[in-house]
C-alpha atoms as a PDB file:
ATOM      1  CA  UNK A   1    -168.369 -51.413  35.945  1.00  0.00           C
ATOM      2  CA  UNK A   2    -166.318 -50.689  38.918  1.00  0.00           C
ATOM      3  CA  UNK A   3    -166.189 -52.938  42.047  1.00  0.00           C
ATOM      4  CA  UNK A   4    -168.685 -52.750  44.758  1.00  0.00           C
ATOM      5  CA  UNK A   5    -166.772 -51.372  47.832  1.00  0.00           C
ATOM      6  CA  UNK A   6    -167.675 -51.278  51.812  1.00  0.00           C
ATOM      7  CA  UNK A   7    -169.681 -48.117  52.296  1.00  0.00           C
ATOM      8  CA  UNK A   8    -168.571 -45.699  55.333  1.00  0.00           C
ATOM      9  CA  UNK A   9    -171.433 -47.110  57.679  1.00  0.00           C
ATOM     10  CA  UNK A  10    -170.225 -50.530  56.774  1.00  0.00           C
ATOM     11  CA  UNK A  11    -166.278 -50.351  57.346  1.00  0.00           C
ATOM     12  CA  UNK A  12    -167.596 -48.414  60.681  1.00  0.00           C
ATOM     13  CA  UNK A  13    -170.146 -50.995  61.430  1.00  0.00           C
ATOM     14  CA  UNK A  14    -167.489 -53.914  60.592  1.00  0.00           C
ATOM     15  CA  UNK A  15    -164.569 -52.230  62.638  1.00  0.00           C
ATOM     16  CA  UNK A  16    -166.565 -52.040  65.636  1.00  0.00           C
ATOM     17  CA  UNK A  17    -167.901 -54.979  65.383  1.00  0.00           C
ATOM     18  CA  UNK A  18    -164.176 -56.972  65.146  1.00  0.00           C
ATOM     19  CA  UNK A  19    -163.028 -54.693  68.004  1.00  0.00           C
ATOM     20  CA  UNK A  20    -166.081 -56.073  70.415  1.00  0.00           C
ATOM     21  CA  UNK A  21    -165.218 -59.514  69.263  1.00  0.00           C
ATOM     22  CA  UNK A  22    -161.687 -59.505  70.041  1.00  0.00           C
ATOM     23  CA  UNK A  23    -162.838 -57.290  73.490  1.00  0.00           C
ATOM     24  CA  UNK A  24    -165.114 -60.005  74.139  1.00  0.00           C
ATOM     25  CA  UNK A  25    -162.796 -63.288  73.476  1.00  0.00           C
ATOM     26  CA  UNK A  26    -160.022 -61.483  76.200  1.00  0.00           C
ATOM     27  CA  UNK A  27    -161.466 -60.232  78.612  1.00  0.00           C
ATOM     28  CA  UNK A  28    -162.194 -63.722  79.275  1.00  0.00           C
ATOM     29  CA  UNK A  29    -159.000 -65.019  78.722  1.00  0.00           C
ATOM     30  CA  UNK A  30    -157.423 -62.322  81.049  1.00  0.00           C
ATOM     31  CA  UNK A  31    -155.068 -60.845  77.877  1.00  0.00           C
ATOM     32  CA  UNK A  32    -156.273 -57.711  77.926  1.00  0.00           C
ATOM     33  CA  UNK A  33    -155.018 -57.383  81.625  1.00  0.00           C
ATOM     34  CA  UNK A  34    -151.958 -58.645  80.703  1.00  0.00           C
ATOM     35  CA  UNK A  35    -151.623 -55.504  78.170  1.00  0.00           C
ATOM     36  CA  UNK A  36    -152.007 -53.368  80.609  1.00  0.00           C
ATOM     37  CA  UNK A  37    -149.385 -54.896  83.283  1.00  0.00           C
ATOM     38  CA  UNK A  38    -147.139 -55.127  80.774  1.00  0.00           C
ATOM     39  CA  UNK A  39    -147.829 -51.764  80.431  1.00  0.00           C
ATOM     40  CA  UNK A  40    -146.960 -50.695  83.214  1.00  0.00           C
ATOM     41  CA  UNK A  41    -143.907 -52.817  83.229  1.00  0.00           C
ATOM     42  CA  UNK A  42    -142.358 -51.422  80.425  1.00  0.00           C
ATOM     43  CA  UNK A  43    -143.433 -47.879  81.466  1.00  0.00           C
ATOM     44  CA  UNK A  44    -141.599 -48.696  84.632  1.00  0.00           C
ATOM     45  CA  UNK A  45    -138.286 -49.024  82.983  1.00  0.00           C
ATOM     46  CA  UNK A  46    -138.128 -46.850  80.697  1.00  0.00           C
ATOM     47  CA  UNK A  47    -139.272 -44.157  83.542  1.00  0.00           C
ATOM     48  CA  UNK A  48    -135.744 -44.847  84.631  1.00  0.00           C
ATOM     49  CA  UNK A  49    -134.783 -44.184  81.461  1.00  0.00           C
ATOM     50  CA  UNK A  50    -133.738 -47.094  79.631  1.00  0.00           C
ATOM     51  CA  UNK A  51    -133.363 -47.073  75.809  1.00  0.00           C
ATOM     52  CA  UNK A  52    -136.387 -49.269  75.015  1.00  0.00           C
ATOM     53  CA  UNK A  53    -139.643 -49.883  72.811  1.00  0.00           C
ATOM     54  CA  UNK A  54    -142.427 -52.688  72.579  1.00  0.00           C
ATOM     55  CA  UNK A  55    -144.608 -52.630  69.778  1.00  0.00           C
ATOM     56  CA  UNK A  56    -147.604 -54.903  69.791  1.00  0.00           C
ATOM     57  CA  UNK A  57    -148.918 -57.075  66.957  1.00  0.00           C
ATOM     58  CA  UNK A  58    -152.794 -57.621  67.026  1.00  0.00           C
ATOM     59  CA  UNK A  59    -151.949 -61.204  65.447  1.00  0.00           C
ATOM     60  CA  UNK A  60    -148.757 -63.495  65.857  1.00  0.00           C
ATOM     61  CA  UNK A  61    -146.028 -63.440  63.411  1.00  0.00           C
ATOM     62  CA  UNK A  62    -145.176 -67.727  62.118  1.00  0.00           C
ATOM     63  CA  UNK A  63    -142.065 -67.421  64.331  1.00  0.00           C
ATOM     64  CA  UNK A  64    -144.112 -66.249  67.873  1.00  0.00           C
ATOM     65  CA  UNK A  65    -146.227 -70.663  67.530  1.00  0.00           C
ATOM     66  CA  UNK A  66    -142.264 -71.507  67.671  1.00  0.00           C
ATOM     67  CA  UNK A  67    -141.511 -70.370  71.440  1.00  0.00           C
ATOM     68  CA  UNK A  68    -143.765 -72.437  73.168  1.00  0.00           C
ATOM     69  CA  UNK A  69    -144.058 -75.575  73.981  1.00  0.00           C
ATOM     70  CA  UNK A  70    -145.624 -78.439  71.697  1.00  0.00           C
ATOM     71  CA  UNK A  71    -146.480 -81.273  73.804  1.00  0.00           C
ATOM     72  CA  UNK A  72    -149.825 -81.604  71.561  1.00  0.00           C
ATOM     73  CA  UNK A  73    -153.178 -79.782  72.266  1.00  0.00           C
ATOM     74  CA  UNK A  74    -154.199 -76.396  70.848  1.00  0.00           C
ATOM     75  CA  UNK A  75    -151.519 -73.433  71.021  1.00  0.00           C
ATOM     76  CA  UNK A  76    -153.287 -69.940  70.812  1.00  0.00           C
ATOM     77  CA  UNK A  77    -150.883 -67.048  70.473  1.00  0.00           C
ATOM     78  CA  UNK A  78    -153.212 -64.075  69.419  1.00  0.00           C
ATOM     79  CA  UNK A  79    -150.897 -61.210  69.804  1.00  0.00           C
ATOM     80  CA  UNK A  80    -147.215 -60.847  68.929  1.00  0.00           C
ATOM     81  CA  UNK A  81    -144.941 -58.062  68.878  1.00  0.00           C
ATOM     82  CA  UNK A  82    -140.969 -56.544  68.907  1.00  0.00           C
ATOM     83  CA  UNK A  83    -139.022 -55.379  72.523  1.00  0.00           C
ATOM     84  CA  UNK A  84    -136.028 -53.164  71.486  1.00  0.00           C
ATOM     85  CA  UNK A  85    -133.506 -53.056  73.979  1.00  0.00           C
ATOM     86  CA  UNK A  86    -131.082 -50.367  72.286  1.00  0.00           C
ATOM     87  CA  UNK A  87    -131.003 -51.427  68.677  1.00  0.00           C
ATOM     88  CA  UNK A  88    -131.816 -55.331  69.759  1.00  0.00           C
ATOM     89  CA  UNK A  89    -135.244 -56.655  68.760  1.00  0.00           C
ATOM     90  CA  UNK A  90    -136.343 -59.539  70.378  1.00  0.00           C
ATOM     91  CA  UNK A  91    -139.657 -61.360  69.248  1.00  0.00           C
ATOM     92  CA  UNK A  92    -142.775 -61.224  72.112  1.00  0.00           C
ATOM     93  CA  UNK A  93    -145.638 -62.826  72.076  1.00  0.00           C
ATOM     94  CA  UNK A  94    -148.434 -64.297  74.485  1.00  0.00           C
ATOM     95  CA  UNK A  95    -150.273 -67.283  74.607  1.00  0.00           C
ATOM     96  CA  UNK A  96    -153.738 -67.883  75.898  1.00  0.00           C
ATOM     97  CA  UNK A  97    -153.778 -71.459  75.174  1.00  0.00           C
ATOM     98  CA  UNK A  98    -150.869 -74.013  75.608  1.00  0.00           C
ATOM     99  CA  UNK A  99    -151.134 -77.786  75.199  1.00  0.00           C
ATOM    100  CA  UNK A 100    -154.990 -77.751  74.550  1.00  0.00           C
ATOM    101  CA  UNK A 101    -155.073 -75.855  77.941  1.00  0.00           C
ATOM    102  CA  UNK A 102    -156.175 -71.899  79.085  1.00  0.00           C
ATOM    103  CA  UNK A 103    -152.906 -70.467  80.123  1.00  0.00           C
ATOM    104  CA  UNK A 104    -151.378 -66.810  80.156  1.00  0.00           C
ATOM    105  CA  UNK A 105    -147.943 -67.352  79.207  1.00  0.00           C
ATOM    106  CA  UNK A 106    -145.236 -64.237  78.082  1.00  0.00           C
ATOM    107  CA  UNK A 107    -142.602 -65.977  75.397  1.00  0.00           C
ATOM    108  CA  UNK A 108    -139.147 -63.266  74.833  1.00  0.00           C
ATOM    109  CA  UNK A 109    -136.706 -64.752  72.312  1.00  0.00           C
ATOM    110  CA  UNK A 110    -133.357 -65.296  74.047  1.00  0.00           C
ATOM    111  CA  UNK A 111    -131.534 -63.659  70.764  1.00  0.00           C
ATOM    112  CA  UNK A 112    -131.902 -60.978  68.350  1.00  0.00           C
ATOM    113  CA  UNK A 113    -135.049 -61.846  66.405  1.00  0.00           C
ATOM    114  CA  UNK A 114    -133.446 -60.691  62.939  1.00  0.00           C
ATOM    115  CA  UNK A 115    -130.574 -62.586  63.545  1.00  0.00           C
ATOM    116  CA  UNK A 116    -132.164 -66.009  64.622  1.00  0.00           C
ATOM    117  CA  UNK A 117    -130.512 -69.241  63.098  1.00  0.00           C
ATOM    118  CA  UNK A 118    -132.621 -71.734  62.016  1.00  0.00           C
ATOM    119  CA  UNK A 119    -133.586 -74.910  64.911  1.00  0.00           C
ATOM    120  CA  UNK A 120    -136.179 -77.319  63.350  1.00  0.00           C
ATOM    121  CA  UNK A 121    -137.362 -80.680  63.513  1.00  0.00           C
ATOM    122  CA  UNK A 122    -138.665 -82.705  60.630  1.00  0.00           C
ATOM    123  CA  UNK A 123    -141.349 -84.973  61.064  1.00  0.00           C
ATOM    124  CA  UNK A 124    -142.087 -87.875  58.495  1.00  0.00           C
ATOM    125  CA  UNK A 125    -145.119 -90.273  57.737  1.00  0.00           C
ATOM    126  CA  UNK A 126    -145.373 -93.034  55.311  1.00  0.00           C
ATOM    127  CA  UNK A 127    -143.624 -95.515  53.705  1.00  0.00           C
ATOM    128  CA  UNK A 128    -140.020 -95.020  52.519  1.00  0.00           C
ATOM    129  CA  UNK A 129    -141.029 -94.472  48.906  1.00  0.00           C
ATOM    130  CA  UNK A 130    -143.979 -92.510  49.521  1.00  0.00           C
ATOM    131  CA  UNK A 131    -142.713 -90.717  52.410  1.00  0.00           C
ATOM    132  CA  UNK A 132    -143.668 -86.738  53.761  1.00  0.00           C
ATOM    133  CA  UNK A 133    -142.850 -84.356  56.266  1.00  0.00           C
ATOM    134  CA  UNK A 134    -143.318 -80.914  57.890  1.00  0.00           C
ATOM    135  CA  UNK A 135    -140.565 -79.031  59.857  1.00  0.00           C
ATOM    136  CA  UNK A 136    -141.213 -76.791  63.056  1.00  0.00           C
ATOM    137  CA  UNK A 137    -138.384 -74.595  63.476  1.00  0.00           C
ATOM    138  CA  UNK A 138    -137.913 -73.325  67.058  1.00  0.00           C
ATOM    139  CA  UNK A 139    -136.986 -70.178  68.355  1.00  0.00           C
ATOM    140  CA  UNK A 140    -135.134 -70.075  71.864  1.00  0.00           C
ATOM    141  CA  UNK A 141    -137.315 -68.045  74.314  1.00  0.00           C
ATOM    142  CA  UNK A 142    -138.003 -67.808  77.461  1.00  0.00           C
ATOM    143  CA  UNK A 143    -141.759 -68.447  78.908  1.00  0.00           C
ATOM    144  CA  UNK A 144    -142.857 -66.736  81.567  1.00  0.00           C
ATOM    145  CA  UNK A 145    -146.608 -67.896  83.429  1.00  0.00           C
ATOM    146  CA  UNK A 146    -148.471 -65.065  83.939  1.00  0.00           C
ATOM    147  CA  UNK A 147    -150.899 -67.302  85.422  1.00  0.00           C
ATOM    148  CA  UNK A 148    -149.141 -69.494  87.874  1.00  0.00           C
ATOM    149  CA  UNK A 149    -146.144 -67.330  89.142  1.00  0.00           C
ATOM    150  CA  UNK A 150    -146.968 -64.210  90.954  1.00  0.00           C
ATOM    151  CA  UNK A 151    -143.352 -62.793  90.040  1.00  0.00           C
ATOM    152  CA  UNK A 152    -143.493 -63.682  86.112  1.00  0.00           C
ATOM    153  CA  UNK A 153    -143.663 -59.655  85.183  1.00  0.00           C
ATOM    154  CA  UNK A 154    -140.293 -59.035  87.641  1.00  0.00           C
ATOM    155  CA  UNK A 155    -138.630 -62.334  86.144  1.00  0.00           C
ATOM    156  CA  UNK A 156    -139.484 -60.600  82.505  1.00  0.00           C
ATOM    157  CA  UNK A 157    -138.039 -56.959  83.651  1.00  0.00           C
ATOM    158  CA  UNK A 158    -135.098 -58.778  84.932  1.00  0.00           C
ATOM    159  CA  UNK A 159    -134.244 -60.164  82.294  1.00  0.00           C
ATOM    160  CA  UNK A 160    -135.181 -56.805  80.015  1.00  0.00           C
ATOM    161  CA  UNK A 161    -132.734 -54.878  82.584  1.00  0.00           C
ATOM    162  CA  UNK A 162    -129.954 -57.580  81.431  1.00  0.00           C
ATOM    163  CA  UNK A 163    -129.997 -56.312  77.816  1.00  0.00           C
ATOM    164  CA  UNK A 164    -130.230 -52.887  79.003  1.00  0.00           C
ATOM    165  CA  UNK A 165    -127.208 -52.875  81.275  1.00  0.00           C
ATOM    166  CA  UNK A 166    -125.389 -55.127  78.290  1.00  0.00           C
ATOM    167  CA  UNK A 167    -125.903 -52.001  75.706  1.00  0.00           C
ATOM    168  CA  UNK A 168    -124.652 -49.480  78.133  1.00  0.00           C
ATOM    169  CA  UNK A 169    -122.045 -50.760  78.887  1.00  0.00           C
ATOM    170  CA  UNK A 170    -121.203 -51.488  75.253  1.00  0.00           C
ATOM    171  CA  UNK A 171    -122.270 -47.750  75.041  1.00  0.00           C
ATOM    172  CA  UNK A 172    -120.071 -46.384  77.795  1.00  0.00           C
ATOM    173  CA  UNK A 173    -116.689 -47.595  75.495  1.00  0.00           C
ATOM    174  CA  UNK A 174    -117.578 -45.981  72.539  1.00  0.00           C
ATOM    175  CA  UNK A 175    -115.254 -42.968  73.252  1.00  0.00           C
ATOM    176  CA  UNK A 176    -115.206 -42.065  69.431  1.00  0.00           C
ATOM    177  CA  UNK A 177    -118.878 -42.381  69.092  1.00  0.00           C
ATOM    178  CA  UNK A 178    -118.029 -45.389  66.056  1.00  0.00           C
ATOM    179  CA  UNK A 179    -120.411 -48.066  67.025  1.00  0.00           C
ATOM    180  CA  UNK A 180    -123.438 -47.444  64.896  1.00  0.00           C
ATOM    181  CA  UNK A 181    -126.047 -48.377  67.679  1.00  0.00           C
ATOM    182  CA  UNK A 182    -128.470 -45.983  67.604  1.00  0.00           C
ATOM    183  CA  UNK A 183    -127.882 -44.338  71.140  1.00  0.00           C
ATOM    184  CA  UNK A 184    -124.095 -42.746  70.004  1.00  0.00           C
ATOM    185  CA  UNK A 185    -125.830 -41.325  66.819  1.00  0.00           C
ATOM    186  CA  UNK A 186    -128.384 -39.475  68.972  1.00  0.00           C
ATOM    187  CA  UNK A 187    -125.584 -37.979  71.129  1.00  0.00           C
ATOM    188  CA  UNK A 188    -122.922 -37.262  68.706  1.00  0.00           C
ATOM    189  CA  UNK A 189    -122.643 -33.669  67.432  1.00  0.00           C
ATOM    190  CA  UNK A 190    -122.159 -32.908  64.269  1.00  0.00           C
ATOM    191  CA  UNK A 191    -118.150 -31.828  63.405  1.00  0.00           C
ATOM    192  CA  UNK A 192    -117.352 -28.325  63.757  1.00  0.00           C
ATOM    193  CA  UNK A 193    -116.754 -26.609  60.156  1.00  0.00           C
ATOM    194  CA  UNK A 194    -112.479 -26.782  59.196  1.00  0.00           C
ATOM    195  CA  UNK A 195    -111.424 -23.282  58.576  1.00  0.00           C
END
């Protein structure tokens, strides 16, 4: 006998329902304002033509915890996601809880999220012959409070503008077009046909 399976009204009924739920939790905590300044922010840039992307998680990847601080108290990081600057991709992700306490806070990696290092900690209980321990790893970032510091979204386009003007420069002294980085590809040509 086959599986019972969510009927059409049900998956519809259970969508919408998750949707007002998540709706409901941020408008309260101010995320879903956040979405749309950063947004705008992004928009902004790459209106001026910058080679770059953000795609949005609607949960955190393990690594997005590890860019905030963990003085003790609850950490909620609902929503993660990727910024590519050129062929970079640097891990995002926003926090609506730090240290047990309502907060807004923007974390960027300060490297290239696929090429991260590993930076942990191990923590131990017990005795010596019975002992255990976890390890939080740590990913550099930088925090910016969306909350506290009216010019958090300039600081974070700053700092987005860096990595831009890095790449094109990079870009600029590719005379042969040999640097496999995405924006040469685009504008190479393919070779003419030898006769």
């Amino acid at each position: 006998m086959p599986m019972r399976r969510m009927t059409d009204a049900e998956i519809r009924a259970e969508f919408n329902a998750q949707k007002e739920r998540f709706t409901n939790e941020h408008v309260k905590t101010g995320l879903l304002q956040v979405f749309e300044d950063i947004s705008n922010a992004i928009g902004d840039l790459k209106a001026q033509g910058h080679d770059l992307s953000l795609e949005f998680f609607g949960n955190p990847s393990e690594q997005a915890f590890a860019m905030f601080p963990r003085g003790g108290g609850q950490l909620t990081t609902p929503v993660s996601g990727i910024l590519r600057t050129g062929t970079n991709h640097r891990l995002l992700a926003i926090s609506t809880m730090v240290e047990g306490k309502p907060a807004l806070q923007l974390a960027l990696s300060e490297f290239d999220i696929r090429h991260s290092g590993a930076d942990a900690t191990v923590k131990t209980s017990g005795d010596a012959a019975n002992q255990s321990g976890n390890i939080q790893g740590t990913v550099r970032a930088k925090v910016y409070d969306l909350k506290g510091d009216a010019n958090a979204l300039v600081k974070f386009q700053q700092d987005v503008l860096r990595h831009c003007a890095r790449n094109d420069v990079i870009n600029e002294h590719d005379v042969a077009g040999a640097f496999d980085n995405g924006v040469s590809i685009r504008k190479m040509k393919a070779p003419a046909p030898k006769p």
